[in-house]
C-alpha atoms as a PDB file:
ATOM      1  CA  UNK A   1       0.000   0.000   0.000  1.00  0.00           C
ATOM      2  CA  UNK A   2       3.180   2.303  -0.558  1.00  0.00           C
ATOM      3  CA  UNK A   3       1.923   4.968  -2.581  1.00  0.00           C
ATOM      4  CA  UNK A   4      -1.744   4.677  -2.152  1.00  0.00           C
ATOM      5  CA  UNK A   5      -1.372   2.124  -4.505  1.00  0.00           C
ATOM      6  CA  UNK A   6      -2.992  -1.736  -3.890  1.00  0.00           C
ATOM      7  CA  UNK A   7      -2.264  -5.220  -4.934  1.00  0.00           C
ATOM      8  CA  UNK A   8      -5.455  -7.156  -5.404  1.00  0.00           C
ATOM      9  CA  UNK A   9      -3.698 -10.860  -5.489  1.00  0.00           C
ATOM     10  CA  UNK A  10      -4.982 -13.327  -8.385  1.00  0.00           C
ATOM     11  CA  UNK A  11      -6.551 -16.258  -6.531  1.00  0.00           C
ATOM     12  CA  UNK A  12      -7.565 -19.498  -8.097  1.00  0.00           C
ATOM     13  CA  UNK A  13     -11.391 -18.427  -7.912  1.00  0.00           C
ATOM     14  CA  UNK A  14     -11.247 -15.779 -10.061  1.00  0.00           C
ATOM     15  CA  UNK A  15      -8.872 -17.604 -12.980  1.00  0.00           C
ATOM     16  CA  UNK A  16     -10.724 -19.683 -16.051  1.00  0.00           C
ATOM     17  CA  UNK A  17      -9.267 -22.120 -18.272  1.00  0.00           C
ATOM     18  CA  UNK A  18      -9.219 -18.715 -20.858  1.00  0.00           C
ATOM     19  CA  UNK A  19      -7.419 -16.452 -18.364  1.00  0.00           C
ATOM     20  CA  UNK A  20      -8.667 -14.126 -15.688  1.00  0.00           C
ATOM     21  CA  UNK A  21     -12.575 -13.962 -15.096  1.00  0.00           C
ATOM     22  CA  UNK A  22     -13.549 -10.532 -16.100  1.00  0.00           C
ATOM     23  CA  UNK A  23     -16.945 -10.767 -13.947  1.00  0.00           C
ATOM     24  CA  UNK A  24     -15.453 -11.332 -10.935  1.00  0.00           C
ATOM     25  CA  UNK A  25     -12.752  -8.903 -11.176  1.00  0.00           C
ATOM     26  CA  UNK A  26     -14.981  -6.383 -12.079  1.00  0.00           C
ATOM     27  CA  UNK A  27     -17.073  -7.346  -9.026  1.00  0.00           C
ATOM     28  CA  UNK A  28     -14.201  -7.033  -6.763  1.00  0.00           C
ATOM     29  CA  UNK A  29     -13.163  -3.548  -7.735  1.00  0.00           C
ATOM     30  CA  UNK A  30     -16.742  -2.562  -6.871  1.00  0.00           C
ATOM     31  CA  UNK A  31     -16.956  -4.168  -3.650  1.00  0.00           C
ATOM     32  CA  UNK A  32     -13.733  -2.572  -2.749  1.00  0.00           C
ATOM     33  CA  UNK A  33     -13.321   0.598  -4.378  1.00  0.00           C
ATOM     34  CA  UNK A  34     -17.007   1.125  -5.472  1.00  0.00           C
ATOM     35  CA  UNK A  35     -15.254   1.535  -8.996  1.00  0.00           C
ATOM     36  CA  UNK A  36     -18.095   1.997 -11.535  1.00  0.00           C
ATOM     37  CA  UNK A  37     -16.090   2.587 -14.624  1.00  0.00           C
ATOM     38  CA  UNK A  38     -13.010   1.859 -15.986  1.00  0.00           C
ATOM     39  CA  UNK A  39     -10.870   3.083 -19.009  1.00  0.00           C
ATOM     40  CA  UNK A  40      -9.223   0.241 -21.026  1.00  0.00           C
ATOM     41  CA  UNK A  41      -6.399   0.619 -23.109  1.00  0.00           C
ATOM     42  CA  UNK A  42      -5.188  -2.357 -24.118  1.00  0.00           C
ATOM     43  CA  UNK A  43      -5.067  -5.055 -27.022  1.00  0.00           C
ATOM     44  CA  UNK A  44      -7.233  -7.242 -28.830  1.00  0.00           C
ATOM     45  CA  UNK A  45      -7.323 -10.182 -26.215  1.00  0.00           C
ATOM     46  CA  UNK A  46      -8.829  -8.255 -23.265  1.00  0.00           C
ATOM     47  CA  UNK A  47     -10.700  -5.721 -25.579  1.00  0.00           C
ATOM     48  CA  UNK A  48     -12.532  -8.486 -26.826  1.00  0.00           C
ATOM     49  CA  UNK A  49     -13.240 -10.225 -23.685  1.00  0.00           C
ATOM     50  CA  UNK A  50     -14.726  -7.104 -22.794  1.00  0.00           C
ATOM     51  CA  UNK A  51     -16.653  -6.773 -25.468  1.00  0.00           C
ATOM     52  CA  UNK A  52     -17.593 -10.539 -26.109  1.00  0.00           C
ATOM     53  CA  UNK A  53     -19.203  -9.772 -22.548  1.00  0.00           C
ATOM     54  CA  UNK A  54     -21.153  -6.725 -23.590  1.00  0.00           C
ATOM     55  CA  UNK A  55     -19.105  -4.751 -20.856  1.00  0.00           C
ATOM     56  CA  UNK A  56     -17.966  -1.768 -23.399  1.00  0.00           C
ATOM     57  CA  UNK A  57     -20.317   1.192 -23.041  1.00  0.00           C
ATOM     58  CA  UNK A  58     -18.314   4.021 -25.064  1.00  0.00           C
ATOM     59  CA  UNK A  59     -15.718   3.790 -27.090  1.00  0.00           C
ATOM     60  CA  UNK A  60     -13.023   6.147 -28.205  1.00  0.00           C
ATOM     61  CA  UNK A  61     -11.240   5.489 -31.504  1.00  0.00           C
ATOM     62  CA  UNK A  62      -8.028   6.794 -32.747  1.00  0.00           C
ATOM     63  CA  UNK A  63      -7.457   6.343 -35.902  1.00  0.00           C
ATOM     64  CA  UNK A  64      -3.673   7.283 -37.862  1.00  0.00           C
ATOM     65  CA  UNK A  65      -3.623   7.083 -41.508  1.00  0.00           C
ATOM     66  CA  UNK A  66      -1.468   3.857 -41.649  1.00  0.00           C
ATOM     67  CA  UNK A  67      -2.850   0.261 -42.836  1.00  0.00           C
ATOM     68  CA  UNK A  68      -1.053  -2.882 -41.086  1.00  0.00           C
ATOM     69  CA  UNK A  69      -2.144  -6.307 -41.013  1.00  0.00           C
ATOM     70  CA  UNK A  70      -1.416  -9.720 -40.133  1.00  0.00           C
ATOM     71  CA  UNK A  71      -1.431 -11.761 -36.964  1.00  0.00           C
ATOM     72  CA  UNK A  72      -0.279  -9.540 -34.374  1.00  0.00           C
ATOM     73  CA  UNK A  73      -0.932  -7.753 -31.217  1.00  0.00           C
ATOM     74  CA  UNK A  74      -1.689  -4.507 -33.750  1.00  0.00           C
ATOM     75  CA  UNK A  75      -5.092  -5.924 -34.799  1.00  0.00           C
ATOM     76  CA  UNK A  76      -7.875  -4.071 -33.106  1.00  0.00           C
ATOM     77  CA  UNK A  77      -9.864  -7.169 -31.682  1.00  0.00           C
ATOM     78  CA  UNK A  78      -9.251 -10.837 -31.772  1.00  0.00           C
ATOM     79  CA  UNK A  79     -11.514 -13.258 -32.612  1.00  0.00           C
ATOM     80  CA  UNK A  80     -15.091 -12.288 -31.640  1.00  0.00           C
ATOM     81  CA  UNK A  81     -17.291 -14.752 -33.688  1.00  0.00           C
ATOM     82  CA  UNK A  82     -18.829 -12.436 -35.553  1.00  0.00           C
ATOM     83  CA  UNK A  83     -18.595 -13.283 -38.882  1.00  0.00           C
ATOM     84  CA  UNK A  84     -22.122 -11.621 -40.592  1.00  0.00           C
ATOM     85  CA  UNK A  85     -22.846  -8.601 -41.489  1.00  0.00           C
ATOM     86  CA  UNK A  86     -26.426  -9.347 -39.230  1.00  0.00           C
ATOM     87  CA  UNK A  87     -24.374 -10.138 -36.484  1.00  0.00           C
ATOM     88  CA  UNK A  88     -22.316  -7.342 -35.857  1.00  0.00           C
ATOM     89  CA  UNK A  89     -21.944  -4.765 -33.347  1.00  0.00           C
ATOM     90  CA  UNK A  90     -24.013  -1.787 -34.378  1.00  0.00           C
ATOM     91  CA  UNK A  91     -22.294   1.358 -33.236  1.00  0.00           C
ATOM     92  CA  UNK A  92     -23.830   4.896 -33.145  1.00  0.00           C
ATOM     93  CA  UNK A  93     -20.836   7.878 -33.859  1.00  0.00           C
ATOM     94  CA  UNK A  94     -21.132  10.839 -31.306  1.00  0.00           C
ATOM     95  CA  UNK A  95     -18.477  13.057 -31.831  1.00  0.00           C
ATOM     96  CA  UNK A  96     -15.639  12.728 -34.932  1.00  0.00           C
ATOM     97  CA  UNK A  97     -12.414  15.158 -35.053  1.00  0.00           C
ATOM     98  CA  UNK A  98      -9.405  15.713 -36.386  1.00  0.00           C
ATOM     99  CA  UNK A  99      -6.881  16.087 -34.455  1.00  0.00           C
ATOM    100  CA  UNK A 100      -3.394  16.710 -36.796  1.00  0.00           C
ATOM    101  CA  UNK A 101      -3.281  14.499 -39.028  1.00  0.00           C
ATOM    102  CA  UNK A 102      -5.459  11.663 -37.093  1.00  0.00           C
ATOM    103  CA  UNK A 103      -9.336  11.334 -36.565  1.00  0.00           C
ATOM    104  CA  UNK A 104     -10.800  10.614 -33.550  1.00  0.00           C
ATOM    105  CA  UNK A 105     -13.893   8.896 -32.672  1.00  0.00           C
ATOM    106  CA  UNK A 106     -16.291   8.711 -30.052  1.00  0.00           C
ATOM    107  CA  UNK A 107     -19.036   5.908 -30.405  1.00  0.00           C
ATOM    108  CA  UNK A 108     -21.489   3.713 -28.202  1.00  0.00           C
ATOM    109  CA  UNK A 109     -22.339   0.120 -28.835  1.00  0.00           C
ATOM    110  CA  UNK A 110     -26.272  -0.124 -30.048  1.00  0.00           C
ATOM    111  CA  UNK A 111     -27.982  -2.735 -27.543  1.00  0.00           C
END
């Protein structure tokens, strides 16, 4: 607690055979620090476990004008088993700017 900073440990009961249990975390952080929201940056893996668990609420976007591809940690989502257009997530754009010679975006998941 140096810092004002703590160290939840990682029991057993809140690991899966896919990793950490997202549910439970989030439940924790709750209980404890009555923590209602939470800003993820982060890659495809846990982006998509978020999001596989309708957990995402807003989104911002930044966009660069660069195209990469492949099999990497660069992709914006991994696998989320969507592979219709019927299927996907619908998104509704709030706010889109230009910031240099980027674009932001600011959107929320349709439900």
């Amino acid at each position: 607690e140096e810092n004002n900073i703590d160290v939840l440990p990682v029991n057993k009961d809140i690991v899966e055979s896919t990793g950490l249990d997202i549910l439970k975390i989030i439940k924790i952080l709750y209980k404890k620090y009555e923590i209602t929201s939470i800003l993820l940056e982060c890659g495809p893996a846990l982006i998509t476990s978020f999001l596989k668990r309708n957990l995402i609420d807003k989104f911002v976007f930044y966009f660069a004008p660069k195209i990469i591809g492949g099999d990497s940690d660069y992709n914006m989502f991994s696998d989320l088993g969507i592979n219709k257009i019927k299927d996907s997530i619908d998104l509704r754009f709030e706010n889109i700017k230009r910031i240099g010679s980027d674009i932001t975006i600011i959107a929320y998941p349709l439900k």
